[in-house]
Protein backbone atom coordinates (compact mmCIF):
# COMPACT_ATOMS: atom_id res chain seq x y z
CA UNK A 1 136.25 36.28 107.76
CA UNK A 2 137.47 35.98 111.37
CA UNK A 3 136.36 32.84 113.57
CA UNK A 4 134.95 32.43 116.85
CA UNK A 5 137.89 31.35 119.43
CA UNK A 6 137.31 29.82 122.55
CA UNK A 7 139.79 32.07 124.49
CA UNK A 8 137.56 35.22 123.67
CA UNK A 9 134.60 33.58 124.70
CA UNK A 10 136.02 32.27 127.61
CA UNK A 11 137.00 35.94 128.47
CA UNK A 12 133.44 37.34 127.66
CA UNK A 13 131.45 34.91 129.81
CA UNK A 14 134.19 35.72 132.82
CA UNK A 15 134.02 39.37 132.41
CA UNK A 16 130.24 39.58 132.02
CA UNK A 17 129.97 38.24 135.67
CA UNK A 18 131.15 41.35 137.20
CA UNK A 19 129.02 43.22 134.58
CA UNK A 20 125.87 41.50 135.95
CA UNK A 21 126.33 42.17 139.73
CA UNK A 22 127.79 45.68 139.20
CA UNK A 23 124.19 47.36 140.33
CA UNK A 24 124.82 45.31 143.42
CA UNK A 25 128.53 46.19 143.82
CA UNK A 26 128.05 49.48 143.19
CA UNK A 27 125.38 49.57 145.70
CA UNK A 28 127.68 48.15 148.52
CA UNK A 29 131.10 49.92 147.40
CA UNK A 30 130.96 53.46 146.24
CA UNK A 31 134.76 53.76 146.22
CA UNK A 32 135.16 51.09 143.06
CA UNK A 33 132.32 53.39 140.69
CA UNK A 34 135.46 55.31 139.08
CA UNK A 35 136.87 52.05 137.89
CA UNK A 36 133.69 50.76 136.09
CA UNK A 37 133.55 52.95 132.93
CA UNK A 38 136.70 51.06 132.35
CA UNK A 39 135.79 48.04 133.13
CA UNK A 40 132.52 48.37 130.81
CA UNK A 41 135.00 49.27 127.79
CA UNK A 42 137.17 46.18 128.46
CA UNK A 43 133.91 44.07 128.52
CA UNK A 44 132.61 45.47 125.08
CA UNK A 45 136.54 45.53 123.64
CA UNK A 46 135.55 41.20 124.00
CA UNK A 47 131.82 41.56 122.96
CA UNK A 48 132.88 43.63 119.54
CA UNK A 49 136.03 40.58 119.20
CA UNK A 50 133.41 37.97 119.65
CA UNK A 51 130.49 39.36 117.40
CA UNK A 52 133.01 40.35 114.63
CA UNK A 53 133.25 36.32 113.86
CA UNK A 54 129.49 36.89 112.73
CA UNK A 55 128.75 39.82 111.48
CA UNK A 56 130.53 43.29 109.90
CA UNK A 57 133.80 42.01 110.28
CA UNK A 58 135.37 45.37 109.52
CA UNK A 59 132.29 47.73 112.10
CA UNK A 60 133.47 45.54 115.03
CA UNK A 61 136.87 45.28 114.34
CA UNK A 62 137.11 49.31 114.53
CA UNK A 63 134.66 49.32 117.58
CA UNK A 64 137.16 46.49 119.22
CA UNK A 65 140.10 48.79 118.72
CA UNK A 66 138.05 51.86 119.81
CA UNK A 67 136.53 50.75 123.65
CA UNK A 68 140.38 49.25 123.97
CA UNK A 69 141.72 52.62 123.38
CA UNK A 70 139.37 54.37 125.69
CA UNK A 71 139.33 51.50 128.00
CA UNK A 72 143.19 52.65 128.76
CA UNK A 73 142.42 56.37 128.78
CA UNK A 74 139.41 55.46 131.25
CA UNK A 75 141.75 53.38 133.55
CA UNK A 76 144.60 55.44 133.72
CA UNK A 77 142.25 58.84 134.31
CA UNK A 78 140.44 56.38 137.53
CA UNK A 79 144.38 55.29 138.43
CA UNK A 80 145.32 59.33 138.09
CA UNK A 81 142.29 60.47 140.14
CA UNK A 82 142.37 57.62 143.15
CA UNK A 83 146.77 58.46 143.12
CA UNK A 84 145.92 62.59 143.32
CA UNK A 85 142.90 62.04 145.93
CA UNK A 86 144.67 59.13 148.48
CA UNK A 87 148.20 60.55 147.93
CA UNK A 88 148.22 63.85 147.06
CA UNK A 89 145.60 65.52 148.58
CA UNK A 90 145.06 63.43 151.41
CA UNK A 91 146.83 63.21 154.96
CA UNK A 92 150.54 63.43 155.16
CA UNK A 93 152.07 60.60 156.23
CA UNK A 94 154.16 60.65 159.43
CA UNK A 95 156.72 58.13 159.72
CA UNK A 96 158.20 56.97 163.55
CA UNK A 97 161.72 56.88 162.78
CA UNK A 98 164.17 57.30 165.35
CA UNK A 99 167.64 58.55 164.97
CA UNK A 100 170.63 56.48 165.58
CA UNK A 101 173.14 57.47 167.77
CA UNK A 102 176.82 56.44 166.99
């Protein structure tokens, strides 16, 4: 049976700061909502790692391995969208370069 370690714990209680003021953060900065479904996965990746030291060693193991998997898919489809919306589709950028003469 796994044990508790201090390092996961550690990591829970910093992660579920953001957790707790996200109504608040969301509130004040719409921009950061595609990064939070993310964020929530990481946060429950190190909820299922600490509660598998308790119970259903072999539930929370799968459900750690799960939220980290979609944790990356949610991260990199927030990374894709922000790149295709601030690079892609928005204004080109026109760079003041002057020529050198020789």
């Amino acid at each position: 049976m796994p044990s508790l370690e201090i390092n996961e714990l550690t990591v829970l209680i910093i992660l579920s700061i953001p957790v707790a003021f996200s109504p608040y953060l969301l509130k004040k900065r719409r921009d950061i909502m595609k990064w939070f479904p993310g964020y929530y996965a990481l946060f429950m990746v190190f909820l299922c790692t600490n509660l598998e030291a308790f119970v259903a060693p072999d539930t929370f193991n799968f459900l750690e391995h799960f939220f980290a998997m979609m944790s990356g898919i949610l991260m990199c489809t927030a990374a894709l969208y922000e790149s295709y919306r601030k690079v892609l589709k928005g204004k080109p950028i026109n760079l003041n370069i002057k020529k050198v003469e020789r």
